[in-house]
Every structure is written in C-alpha cells, then in structure tokens.
N, C-alpha and C. Protein backbone atom coordinates (compact mmCIF):
# COMPACT_ATOMS: atom_id res chain seq x y z
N UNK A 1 0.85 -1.16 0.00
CA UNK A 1 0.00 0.00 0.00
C UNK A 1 0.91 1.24 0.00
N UNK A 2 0.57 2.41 -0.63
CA UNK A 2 1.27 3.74 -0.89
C UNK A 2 1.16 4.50 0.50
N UNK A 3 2.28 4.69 1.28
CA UNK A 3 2.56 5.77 2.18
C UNK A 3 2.48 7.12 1.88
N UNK A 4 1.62 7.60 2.76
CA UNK A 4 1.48 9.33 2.48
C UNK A 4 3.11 9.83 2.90
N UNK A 5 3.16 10.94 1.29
CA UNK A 5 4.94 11.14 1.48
C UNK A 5 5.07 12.64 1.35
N UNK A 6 3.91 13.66 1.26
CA UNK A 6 4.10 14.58 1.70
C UNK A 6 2.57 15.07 0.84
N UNK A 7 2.48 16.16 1.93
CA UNK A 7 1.41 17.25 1.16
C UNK A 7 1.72 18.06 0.58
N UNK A 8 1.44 18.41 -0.08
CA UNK A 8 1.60 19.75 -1.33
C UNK A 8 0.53 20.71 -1.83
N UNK A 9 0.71 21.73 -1.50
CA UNK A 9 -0.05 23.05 -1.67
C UNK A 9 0.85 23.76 -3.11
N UNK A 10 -0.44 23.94 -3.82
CA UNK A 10 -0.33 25.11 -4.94
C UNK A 10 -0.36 26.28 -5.08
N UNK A 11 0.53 27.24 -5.16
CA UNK A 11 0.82 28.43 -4.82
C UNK A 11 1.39 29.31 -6.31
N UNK A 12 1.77 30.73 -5.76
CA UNK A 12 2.35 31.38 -6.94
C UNK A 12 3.15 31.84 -6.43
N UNK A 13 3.73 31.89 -5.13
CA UNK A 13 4.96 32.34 -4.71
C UNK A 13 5.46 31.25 -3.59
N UNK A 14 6.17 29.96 -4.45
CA UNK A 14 6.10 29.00 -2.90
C UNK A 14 7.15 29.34 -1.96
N UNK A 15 8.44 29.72 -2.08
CA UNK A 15 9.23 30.32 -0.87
C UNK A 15 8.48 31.14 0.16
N UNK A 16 7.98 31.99 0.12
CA UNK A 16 7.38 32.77 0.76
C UNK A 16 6.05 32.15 1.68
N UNK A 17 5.46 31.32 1.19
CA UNK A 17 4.57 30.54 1.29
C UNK A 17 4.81 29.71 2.43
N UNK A 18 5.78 28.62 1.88
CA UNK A 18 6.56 27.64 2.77
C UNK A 18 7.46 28.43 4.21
N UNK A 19 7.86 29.52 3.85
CA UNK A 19 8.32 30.48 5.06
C UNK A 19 7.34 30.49 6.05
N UNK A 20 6.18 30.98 5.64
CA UNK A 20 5.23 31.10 7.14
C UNK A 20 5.07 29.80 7.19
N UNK A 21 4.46 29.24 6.60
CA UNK A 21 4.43 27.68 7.16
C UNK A 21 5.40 27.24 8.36
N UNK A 22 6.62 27.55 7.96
CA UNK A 22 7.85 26.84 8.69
C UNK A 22 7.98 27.59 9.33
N UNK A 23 7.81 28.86 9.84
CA UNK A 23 7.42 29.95 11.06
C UNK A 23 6.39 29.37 11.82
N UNK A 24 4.93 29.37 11.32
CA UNK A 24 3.72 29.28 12.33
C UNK A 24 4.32 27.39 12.96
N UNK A 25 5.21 26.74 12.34
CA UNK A 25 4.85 25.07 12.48
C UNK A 25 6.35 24.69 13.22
N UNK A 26 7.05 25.71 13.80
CA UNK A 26 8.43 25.32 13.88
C UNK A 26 9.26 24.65 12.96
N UNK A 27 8.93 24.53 11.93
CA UNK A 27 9.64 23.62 10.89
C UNK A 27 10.56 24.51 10.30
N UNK A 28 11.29 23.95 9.03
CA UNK A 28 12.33 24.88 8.36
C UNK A 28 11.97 24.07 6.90
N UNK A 29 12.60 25.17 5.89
CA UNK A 29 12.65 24.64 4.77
C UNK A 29 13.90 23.87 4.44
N UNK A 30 13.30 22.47 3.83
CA UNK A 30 14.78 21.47 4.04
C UNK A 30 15.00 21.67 1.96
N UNK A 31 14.35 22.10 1.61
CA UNK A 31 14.64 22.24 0.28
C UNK A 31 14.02 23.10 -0.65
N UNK A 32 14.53 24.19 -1.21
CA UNK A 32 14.59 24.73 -2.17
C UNK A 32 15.01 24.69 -3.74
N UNK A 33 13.92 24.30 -4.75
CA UNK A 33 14.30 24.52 -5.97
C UNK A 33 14.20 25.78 -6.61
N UNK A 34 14.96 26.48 -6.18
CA UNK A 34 15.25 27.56 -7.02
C UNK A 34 13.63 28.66 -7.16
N UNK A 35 12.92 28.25 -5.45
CA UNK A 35 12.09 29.06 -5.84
C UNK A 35 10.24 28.27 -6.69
N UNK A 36 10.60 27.65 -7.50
CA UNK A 36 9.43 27.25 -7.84
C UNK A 36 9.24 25.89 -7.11
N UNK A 37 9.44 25.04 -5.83
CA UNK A 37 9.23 24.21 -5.57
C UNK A 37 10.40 24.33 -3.57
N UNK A 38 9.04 24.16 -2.61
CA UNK A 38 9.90 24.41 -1.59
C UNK A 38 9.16 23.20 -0.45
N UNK A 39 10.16 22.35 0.02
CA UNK A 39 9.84 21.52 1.13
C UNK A 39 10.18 21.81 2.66
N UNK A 40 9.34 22.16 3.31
CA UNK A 40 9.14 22.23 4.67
C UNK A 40 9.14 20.80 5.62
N UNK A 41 10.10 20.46 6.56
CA UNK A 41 9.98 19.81 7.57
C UNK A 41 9.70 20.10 8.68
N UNK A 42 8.50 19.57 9.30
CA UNK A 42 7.67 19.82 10.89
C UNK A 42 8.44 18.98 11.72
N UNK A 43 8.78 19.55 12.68
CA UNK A 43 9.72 18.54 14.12
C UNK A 43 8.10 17.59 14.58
N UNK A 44 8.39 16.19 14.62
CA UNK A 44 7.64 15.33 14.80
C UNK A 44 6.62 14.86 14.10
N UNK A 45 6.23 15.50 12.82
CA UNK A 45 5.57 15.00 11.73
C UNK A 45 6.52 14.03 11.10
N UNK A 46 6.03 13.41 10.51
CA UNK A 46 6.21 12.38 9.19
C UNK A 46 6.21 12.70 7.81
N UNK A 47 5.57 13.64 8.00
CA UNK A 47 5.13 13.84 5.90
C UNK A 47 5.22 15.33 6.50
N UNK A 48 6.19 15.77 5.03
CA UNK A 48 6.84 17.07 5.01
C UNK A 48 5.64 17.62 4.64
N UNK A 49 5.94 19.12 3.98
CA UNK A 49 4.73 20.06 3.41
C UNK A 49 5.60 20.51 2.51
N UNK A 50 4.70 20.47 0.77
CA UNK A 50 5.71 21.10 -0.01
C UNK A 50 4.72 21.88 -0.70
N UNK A 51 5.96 22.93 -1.25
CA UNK A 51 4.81 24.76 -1.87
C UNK A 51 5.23 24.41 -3.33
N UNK A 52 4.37 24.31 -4.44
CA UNK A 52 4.74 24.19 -5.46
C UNK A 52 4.26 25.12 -6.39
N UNK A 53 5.06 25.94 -7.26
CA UNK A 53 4.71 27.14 -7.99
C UNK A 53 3.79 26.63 -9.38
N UNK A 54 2.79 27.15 -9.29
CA UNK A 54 1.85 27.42 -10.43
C UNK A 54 1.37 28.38 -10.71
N UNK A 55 0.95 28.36 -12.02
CA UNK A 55 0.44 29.84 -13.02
C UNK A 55 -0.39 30.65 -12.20
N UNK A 56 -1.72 29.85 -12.22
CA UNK A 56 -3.12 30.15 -11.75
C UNK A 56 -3.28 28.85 -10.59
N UNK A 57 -3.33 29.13 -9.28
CA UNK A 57 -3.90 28.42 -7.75
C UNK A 57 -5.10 28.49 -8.75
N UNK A 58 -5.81 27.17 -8.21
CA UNK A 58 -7.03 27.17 -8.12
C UNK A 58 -7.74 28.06 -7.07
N UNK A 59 -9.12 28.80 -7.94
CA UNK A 59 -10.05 29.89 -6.91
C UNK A 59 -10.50 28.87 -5.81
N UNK A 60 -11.29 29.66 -5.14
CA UNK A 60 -12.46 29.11 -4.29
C UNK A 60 -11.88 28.66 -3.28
N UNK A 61 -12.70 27.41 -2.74
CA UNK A 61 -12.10 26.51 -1.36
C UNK A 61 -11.64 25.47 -1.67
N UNK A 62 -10.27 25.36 -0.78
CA UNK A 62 -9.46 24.32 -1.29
C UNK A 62 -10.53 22.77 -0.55
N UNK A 63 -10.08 21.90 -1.06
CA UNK A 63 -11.05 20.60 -1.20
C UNK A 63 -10.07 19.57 0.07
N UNK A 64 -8.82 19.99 0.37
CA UNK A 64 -8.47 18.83 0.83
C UNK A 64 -7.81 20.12 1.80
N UNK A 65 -7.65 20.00 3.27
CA UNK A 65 -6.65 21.45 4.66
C UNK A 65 -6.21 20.32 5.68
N UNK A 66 -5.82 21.14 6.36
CA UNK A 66 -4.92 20.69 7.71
C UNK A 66 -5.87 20.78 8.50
N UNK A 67 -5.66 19.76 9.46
CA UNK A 67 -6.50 19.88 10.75
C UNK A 67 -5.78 20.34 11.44
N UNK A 68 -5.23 20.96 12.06
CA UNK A 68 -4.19 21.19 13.32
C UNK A 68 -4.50 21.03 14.74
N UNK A 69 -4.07 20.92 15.84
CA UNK A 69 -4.43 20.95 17.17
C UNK A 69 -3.55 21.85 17.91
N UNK A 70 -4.20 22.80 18.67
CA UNK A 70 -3.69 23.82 19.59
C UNK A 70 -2.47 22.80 20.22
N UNK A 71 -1.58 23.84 20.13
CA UNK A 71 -0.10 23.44 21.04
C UNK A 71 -0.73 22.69 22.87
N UNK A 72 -0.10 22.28 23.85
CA UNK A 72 -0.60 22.01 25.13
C UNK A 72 -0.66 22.62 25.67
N UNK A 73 -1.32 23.49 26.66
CA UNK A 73 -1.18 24.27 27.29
C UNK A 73 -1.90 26.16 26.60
N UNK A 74 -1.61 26.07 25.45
CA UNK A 74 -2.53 27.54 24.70
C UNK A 74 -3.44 27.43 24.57
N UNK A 75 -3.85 28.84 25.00
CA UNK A 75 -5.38 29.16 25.48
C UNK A 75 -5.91 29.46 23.77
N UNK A 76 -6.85 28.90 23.98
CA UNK A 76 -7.80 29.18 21.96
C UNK A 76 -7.58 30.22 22.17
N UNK A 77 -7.97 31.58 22.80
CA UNK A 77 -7.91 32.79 22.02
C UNK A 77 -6.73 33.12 21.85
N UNK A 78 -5.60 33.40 22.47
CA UNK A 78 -4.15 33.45 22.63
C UNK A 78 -3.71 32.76 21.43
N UNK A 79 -4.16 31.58 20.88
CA UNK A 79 -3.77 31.31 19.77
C UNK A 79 -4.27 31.59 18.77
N UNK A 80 -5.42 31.66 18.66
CA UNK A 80 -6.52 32.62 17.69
C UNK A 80 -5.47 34.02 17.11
N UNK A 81 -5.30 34.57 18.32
CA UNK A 81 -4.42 35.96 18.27
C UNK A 81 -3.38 35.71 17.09
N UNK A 82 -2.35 34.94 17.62
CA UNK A 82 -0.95 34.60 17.08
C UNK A 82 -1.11 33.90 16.12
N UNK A 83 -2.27 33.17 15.08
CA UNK A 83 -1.89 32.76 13.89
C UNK A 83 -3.01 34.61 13.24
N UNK A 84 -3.38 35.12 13.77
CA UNK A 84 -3.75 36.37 12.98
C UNK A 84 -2.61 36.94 13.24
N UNK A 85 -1.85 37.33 13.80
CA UNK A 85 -0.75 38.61 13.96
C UNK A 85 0.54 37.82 13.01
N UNK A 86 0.76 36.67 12.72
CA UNK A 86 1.26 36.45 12.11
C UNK A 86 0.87 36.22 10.07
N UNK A 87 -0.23 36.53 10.25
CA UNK A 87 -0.87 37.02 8.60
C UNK A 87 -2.06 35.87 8.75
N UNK A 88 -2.64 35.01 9.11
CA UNK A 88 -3.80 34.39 8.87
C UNK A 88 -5.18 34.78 9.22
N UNK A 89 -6.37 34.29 8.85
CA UNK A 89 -7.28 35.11 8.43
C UNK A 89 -7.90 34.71 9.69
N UNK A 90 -8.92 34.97 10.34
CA UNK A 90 -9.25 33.75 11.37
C UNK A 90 -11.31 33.87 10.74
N UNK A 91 -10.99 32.62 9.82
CA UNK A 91 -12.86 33.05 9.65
C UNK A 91 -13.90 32.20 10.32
N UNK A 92 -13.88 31.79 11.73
CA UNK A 92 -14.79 31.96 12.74
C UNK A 92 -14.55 30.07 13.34
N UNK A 93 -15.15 30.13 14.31
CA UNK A 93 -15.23 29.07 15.05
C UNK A 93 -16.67 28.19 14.61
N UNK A 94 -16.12 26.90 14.69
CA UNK A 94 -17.09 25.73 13.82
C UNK A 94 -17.73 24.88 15.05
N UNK A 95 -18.51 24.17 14.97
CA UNK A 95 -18.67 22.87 15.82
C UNK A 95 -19.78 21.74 15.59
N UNK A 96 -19.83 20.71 15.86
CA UNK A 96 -20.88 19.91 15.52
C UNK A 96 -20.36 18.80 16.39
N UNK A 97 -21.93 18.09 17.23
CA UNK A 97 -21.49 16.91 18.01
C UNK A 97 -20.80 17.39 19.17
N UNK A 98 -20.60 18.68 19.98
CA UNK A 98 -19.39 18.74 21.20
C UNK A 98 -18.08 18.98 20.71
N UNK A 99 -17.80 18.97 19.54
CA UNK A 99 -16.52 19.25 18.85
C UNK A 99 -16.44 20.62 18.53
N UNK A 100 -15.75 21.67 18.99
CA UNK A 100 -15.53 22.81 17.84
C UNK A 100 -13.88 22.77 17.41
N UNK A 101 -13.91 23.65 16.53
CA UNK A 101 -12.53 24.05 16.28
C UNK A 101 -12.98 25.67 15.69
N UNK A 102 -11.38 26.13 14.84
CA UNK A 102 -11.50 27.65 14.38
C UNK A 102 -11.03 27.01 13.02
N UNK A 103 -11.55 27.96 12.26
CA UNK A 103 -10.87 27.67 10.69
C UNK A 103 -10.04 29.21 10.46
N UNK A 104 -9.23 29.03 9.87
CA UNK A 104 -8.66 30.12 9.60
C UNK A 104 -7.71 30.06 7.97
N UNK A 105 -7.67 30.84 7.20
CA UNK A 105 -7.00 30.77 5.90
C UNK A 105 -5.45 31.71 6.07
N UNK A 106 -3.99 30.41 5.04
CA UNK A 106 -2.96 30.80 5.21
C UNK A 106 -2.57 32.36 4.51
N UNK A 107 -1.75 33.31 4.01
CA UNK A 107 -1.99 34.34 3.80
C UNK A 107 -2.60 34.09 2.11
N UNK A 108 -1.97 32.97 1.81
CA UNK A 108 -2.81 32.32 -0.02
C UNK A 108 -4.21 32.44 -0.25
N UNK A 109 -4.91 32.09 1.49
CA UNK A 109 -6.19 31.80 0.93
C UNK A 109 -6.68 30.41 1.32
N UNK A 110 -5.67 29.42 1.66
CA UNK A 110 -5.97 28.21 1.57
C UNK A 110 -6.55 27.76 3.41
N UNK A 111 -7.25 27.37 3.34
CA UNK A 111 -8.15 27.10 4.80
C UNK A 111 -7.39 26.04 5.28
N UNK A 112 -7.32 26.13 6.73
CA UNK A 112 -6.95 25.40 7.31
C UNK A 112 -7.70 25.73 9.18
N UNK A 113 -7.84 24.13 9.37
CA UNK A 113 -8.74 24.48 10.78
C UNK A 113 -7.51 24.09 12.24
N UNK A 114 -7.84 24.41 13.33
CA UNK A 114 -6.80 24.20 14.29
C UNK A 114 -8.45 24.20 15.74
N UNK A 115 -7.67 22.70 16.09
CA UNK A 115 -8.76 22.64 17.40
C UNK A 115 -8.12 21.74 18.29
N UNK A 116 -9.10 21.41 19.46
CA UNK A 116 -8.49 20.70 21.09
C UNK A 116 -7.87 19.63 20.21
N UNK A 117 -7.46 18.84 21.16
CA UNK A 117 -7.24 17.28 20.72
C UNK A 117 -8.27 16.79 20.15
N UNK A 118 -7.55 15.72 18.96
CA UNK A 118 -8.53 15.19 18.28
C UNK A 118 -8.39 13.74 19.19
C-alpha cells in the first residue's frame, strides 16, 4: 500500500509561502528549488509540506486542509491571536457533536482548521 509522502499546496509564490508555514509550524525549509518548488519539515511530523509554484492556484475553497491541534497548554484565544498577527485570516469558530474548532485561511487563501485534541 502507498505511504502518504508529503502534502503539497499550490501556490504562486512557494518560498514565501513555505516560510510562514515553517514559522507558524516550527519547521524549516529542508529544500529549495530555485524558488518554484519548496519543502518544509515539521519537528515530529512524518510527511513534510511542499509549496509548489503554479500559473493560476485554483479559486475558491481548497477541497483537501490541515486539521491542526492547539499546542498544550494555549489558550484558543491566545492562539486565535498569534496565527492572525502572524498574517492568517481567522474566519470563525465551527462545531458539531461537542466538537468545535476555528478555521482560519494561510496568507494564499488556503483554509486550514486548528482545534483541542482530536
């Protein structure tokens, strides 16, 4: 069976892209092609994150995001705060079943949600 070997987001500027990533995620970029193609490694993930340069991103809502989970110990709003002050969008808190989380979009556009433990 095929191992998940990394995610990849479509972008038009992937250095820049992959930068906040590897800012908001503690990670660093472990590879650079010259700009049109950039891989990010997360300390304790498995599957990197890579920014790959294209013409035209697809509009709208991306079809496939990150779930994330608040660090241990950070308070939701405190973190709410700090992925906005660092450029993300924060477009509102979700829930269904006793579950919420926040969704929030990277400065691209591309949604991504962050909640308690899953």
């Amino acid at each position: 069976m095929p191992a998940l070997g990394m995610i990849t987001v479509d972008t038009a500027a992937p250095r820049a892209l992959a930068a906040w990533w590897a800012e908001r995620l503690s990670g660093e970029i472990v590879m650079d092609a010259d700009g049109f193609f950039c891989m990010v490694a997360i300390p304790g993930w498995t599957t990197n994150l890579g920014f790959q340069q294209v013409e035209t991103p697809t509009p709208g809502k991306n079809r496939i995001h990150l779930d994330l989970s608040w660090d241990e110990g950070v308070e939701r709003e405190a973190g709410i705060a700090a992925w906005v002050a660092a450029g993300a969008r924060h477009l509102g808190q979700r829930g269904e079943s006793g579950f919420q989380w926040d969704t929030f979009t990277d400065p691209d556009g591309n949604e991504f949600c962050v909640s308690g433990a899953h």
